[in-house]
PDB file of N, CA and C in Angstrom:
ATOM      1  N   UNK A   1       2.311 180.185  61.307  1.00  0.00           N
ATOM      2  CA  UNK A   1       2.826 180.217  62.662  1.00  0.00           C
ATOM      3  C   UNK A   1       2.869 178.771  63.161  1.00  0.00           C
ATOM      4  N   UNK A   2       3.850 178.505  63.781  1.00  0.00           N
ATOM      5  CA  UNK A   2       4.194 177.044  64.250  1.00  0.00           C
ATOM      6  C   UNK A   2       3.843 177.144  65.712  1.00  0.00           C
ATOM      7  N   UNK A   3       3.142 175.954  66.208  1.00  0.00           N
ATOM      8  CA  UNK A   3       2.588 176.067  67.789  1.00  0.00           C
ATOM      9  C   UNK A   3       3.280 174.728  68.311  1.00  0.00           C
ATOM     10  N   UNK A   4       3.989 175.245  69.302  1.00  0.00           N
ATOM     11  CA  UNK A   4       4.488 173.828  69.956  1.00  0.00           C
ATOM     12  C   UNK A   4       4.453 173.833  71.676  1.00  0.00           C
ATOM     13  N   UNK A   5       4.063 172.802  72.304  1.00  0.00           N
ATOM     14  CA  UNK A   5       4.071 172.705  73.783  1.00  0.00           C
ATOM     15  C   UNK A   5       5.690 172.945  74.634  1.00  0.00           C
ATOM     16  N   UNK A   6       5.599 173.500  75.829  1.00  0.00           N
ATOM     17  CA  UNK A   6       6.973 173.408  76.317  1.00  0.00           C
ATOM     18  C   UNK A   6       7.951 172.434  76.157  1.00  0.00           C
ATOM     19  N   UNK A   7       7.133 171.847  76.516  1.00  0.00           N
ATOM     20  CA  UNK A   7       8.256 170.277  76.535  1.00  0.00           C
ATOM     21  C   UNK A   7       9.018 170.085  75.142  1.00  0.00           C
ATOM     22  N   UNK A   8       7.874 170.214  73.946  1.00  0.00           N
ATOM     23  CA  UNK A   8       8.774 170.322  72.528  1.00  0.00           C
ATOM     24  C   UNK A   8       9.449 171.614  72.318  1.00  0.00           C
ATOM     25  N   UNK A   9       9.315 172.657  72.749  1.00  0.00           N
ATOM     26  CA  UNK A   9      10.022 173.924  73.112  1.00  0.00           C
ATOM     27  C   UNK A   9      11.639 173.731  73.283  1.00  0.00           C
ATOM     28  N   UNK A  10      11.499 173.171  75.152  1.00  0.00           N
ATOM     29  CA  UNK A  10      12.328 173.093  75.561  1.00  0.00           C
ATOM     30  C   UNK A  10      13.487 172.067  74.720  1.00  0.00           C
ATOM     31  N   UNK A  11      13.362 171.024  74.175  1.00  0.00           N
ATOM     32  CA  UNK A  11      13.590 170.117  73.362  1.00  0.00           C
ATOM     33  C   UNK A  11      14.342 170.799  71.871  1.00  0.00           C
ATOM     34  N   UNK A  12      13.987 171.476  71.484  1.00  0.00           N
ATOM     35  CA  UNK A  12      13.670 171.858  70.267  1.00  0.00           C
ATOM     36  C   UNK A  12      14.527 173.299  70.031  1.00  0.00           C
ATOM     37  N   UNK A  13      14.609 173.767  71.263  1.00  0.00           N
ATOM     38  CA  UNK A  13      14.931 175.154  71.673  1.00  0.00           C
ATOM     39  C   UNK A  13      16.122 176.237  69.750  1.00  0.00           C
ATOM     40  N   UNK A  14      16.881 175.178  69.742  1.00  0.00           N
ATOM     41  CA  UNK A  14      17.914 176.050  68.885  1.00  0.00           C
ATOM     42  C   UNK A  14      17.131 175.625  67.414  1.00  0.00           C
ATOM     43  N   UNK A  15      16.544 174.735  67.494  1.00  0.00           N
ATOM     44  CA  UNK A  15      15.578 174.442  65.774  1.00  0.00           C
ATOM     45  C   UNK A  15      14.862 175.774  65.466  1.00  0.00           C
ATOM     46  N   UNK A  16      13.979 175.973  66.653  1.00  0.00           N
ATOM     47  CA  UNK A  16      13.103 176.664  67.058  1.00  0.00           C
ATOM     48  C   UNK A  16      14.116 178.604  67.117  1.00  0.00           C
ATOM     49  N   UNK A  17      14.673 178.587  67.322  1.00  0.00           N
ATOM     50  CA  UNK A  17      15.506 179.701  67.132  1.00  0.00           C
ATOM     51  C   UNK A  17      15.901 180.228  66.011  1.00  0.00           C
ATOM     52  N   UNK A  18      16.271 179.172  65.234  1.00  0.00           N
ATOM     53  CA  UNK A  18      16.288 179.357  63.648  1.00  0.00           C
ATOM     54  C   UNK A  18      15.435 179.608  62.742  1.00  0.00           C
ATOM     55  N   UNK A  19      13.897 178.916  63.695  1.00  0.00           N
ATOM     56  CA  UNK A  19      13.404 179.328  62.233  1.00  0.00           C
ATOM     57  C   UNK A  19      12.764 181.077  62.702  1.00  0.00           C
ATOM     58  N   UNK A  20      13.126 181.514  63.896  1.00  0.00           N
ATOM     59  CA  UNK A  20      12.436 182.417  64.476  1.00  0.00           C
ATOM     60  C   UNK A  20      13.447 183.369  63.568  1.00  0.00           C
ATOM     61  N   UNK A  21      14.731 183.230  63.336  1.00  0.00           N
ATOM     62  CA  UNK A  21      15.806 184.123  62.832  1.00  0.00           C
ATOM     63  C   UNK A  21      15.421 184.290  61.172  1.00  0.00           C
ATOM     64  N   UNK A  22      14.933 183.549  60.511  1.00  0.00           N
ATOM     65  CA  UNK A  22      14.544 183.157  59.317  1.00  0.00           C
ATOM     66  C   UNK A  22      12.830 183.918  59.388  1.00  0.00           C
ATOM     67  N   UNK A  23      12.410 184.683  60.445  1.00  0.00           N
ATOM     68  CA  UNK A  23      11.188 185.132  60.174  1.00  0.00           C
ATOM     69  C   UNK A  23       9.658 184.945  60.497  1.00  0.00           C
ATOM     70  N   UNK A  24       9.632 183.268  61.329  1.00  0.00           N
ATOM     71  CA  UNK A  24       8.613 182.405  61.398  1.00  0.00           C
ATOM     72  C   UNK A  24       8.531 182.698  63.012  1.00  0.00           C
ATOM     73  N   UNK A  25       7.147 182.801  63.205  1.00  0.00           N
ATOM     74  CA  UNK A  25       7.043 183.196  64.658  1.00  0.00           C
ATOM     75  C   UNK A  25       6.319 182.068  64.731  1.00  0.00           C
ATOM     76  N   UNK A  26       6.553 181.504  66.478  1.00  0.00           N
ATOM     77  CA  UNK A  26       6.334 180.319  67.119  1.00  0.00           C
ATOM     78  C   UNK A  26       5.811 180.828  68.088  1.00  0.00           C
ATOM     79  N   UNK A  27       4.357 179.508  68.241  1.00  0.00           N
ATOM     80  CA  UNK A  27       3.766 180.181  69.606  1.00  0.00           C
ATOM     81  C   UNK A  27       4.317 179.021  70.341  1.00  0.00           C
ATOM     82  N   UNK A  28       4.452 179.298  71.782  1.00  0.00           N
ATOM     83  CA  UNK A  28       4.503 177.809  73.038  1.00  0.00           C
ATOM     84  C   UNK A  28       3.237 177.716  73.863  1.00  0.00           C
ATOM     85  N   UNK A  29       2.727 176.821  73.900  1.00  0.00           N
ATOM     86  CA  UNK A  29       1.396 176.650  74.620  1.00  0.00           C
ATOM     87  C   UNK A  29       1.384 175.598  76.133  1.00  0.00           C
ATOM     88  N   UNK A  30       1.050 176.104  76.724  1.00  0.00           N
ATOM     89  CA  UNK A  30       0.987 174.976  78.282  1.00  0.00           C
ATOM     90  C   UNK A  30      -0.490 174.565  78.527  1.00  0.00           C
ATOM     91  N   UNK A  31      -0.697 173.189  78.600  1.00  0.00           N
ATOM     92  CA  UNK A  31      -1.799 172.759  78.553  1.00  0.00           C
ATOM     93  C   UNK A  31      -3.110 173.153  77.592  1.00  0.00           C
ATOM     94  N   UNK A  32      -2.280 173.113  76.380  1.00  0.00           N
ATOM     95  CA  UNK A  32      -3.511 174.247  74.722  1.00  0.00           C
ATOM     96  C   UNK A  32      -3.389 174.893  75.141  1.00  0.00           C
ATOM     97  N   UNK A  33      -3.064 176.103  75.551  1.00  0.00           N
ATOM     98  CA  UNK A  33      -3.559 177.854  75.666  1.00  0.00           C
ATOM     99  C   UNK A  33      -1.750 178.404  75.856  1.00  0.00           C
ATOM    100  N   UNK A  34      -2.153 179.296  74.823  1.00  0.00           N
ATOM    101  CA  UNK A  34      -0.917 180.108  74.192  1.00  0.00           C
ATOM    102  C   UNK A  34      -0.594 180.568  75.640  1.00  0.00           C
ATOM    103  N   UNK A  35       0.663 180.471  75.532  1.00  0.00           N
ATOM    104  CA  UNK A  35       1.988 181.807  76.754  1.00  0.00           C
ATOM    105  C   UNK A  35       2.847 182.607  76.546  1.00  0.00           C
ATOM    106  N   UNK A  36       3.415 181.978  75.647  1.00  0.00           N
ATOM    107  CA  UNK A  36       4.673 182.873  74.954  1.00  0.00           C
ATOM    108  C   UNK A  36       4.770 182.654  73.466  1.00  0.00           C
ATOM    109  N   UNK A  37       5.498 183.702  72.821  1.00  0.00           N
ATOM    110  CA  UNK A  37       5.636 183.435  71.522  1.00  0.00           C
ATOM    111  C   UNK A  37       6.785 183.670  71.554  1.00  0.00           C
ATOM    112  N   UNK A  38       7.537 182.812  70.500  1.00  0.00           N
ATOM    113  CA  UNK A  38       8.756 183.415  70.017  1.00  0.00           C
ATOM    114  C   UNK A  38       9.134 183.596  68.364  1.00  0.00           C
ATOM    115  N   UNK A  39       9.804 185.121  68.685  1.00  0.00           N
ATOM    116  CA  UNK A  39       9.788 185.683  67.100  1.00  0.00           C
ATOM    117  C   UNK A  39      11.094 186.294  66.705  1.00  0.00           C
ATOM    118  N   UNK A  40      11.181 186.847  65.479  1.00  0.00           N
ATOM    119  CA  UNK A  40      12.246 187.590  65.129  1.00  0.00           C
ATOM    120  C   UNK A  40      12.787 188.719  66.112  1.00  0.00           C
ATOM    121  N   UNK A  41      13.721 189.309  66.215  1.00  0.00           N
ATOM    122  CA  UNK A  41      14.125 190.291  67.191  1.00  0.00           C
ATOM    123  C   UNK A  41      13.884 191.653  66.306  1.00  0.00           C
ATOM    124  N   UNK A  42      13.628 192.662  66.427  1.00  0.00           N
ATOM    125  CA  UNK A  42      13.911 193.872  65.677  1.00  0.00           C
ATOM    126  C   UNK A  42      15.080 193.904  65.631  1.00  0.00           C
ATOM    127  N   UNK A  43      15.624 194.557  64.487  1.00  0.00           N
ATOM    128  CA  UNK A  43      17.121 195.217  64.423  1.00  0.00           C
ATOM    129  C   UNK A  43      16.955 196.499  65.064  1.00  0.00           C
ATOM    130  N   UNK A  44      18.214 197.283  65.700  1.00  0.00           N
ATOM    131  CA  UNK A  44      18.227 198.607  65.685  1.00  0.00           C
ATOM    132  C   UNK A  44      18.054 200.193  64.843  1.00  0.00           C
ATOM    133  N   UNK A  45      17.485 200.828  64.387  1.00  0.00           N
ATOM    134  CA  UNK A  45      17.966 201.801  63.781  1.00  0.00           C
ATOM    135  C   UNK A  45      19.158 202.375  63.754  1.00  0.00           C
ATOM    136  N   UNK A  46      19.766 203.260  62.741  1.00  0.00           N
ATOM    137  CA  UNK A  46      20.969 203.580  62.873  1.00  0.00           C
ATOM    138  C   UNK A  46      20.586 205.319  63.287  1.00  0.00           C
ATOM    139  N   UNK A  47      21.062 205.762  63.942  1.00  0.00           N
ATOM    140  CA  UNK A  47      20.679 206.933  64.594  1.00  0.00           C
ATOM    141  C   UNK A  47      21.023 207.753  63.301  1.00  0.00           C
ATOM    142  N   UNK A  48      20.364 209.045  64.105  1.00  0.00           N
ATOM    143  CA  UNK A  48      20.071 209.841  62.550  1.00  0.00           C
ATOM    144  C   UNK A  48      21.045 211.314  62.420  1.00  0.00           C
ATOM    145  N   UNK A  49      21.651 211.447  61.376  1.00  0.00           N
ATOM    146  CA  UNK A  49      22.800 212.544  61.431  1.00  0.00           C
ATOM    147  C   UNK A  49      22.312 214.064  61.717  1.00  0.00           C
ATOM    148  N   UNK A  50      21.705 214.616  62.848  1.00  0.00           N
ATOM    149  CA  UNK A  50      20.896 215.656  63.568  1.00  0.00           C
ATOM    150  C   UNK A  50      21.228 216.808  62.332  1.00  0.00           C
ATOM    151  N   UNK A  51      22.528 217.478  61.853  1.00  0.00           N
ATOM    152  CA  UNK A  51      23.303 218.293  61.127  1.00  0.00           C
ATOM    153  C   UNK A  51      22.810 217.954  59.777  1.00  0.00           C
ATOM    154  N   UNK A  52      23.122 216.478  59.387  1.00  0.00           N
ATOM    155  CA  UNK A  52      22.597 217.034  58.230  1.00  0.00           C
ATOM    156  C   UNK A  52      20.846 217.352  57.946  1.00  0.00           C
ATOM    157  N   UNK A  53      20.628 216.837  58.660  1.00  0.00           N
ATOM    158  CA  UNK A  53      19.097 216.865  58.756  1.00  0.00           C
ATOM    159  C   UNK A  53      18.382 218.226  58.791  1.00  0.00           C
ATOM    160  N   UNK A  54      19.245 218.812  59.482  1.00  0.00           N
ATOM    161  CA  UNK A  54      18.543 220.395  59.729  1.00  0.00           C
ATOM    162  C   UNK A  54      19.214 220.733  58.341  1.00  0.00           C
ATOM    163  N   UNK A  55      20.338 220.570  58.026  1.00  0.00           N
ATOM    164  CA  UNK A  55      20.575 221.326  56.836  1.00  0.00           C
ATOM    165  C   UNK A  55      19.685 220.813  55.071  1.00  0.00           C
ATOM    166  N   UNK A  56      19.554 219.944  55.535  1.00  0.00           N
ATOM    167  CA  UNK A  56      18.223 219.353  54.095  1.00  0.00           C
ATOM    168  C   UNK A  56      16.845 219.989  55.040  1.00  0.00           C
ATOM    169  N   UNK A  57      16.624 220.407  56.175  1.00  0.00           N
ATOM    170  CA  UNK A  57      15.030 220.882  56.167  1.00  0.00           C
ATOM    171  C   UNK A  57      15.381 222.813  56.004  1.00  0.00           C
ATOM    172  N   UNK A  58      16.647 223.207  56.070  1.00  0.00           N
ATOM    173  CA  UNK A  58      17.060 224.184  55.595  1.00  0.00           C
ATOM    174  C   UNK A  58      16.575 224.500  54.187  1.00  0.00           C
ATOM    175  N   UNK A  59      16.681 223.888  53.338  1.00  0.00           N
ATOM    176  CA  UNK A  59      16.727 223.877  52.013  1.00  0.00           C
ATOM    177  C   UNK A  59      15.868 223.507  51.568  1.00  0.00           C
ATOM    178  N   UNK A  60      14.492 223.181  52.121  1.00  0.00           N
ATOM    179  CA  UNK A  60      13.122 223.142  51.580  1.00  0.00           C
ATOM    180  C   UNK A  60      12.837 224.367  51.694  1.00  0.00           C
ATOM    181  N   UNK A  61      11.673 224.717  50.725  1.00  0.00           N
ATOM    182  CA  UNK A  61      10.975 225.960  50.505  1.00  0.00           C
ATOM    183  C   UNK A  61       9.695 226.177  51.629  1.00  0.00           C
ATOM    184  N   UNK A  62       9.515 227.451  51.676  1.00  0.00           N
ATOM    185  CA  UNK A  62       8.496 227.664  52.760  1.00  0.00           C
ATOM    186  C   UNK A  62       7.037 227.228  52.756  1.00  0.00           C
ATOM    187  N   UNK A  63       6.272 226.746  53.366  1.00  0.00           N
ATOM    188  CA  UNK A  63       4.835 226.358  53.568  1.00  0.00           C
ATOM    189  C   UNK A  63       4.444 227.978  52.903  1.00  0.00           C
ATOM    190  N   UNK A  64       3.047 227.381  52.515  1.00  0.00           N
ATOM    191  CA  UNK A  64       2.220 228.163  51.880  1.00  0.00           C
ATOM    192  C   UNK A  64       1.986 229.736  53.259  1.00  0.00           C
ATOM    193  N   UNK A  65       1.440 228.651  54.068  1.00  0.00           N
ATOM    194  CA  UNK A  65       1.097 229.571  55.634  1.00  0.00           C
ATOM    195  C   UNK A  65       2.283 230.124  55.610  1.00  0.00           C
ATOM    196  N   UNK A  66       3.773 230.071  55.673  1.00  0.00           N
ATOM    197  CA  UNK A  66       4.915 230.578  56.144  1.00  0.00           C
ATOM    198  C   UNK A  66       4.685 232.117  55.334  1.00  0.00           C
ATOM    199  N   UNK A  67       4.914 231.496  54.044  1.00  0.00           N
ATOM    200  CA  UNK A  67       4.852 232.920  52.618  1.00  0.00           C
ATOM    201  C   UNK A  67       4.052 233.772  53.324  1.00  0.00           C
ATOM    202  N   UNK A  68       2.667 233.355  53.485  1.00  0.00           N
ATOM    203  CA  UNK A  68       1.657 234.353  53.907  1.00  0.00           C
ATOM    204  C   UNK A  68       1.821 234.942  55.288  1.00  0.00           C
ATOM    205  N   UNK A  69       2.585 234.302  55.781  1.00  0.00           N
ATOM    206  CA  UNK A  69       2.913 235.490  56.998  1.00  0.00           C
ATOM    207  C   UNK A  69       4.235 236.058  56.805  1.00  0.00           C
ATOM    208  N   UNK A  70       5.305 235.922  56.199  1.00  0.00           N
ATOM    209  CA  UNK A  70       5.956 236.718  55.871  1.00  0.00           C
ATOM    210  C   UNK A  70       5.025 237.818  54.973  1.00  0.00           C
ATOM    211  N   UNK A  71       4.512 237.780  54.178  1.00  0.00           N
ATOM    212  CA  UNK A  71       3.606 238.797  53.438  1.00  0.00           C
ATOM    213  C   UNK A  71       2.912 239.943  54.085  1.00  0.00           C
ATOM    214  N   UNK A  72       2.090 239.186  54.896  1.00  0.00           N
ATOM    215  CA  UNK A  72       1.523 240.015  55.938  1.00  0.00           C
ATOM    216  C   UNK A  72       2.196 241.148  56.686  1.00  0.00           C
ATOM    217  N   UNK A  73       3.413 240.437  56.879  1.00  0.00           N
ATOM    218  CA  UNK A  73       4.386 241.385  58.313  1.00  0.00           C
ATOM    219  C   UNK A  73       4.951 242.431  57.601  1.00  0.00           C
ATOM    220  N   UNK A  74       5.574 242.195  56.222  1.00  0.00           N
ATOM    221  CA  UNK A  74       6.127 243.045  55.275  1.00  0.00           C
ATOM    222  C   UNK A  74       4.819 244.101  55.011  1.00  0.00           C
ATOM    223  N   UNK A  75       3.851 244.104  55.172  1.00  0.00           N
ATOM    224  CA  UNK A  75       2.681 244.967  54.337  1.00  0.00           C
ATOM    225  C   UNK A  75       2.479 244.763  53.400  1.00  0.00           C
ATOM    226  N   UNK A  76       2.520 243.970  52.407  1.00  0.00           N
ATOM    227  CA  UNK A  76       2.367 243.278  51.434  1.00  0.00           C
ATOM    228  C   UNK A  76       1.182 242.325  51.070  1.00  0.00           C
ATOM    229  N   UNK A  77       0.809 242.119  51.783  1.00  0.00           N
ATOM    230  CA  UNK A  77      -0.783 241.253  51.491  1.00  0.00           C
ATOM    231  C   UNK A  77      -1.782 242.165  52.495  1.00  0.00           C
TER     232      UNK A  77
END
């Protein structure tokens, strides 16, 4: 982690952006004592296809508990 004062911050600003894009988180400190950091951004997730999703949890097999209460209700266990 790279620690730099405002003033080299402010100075520095798009160096300092790059290497934040590249992964390297930077702290800024005012008078020694940390304030802000600056870091990578998260990316977004890509939202999730609801349809197919139910249709692949469709197509798993039943929990153990499930069987056994179908069993039960049938008269069967």
């Amino acid at each position: 982690m790279t620690t730099v004062n405002i003033a080299t911050a402010k100075a520095h600003l798009s160096e300092l952006v790059g290497k934040a894009e590249k992964g390297e988180t930077i702290e800024i400190e005012r008078h020694g004592k940390p304030v802000a950091r600056l870091g990578p951004a998260e990316h977004p997730r890509e939202p999730v296809d609801v349809d197919w999703l139910k249709t692949i949890l469709d197509q798993l097999p039943e929990t153990a508990a499930e069987t056994t209460r179908h069993l039960r209700e049938e008269g069967r266990y």
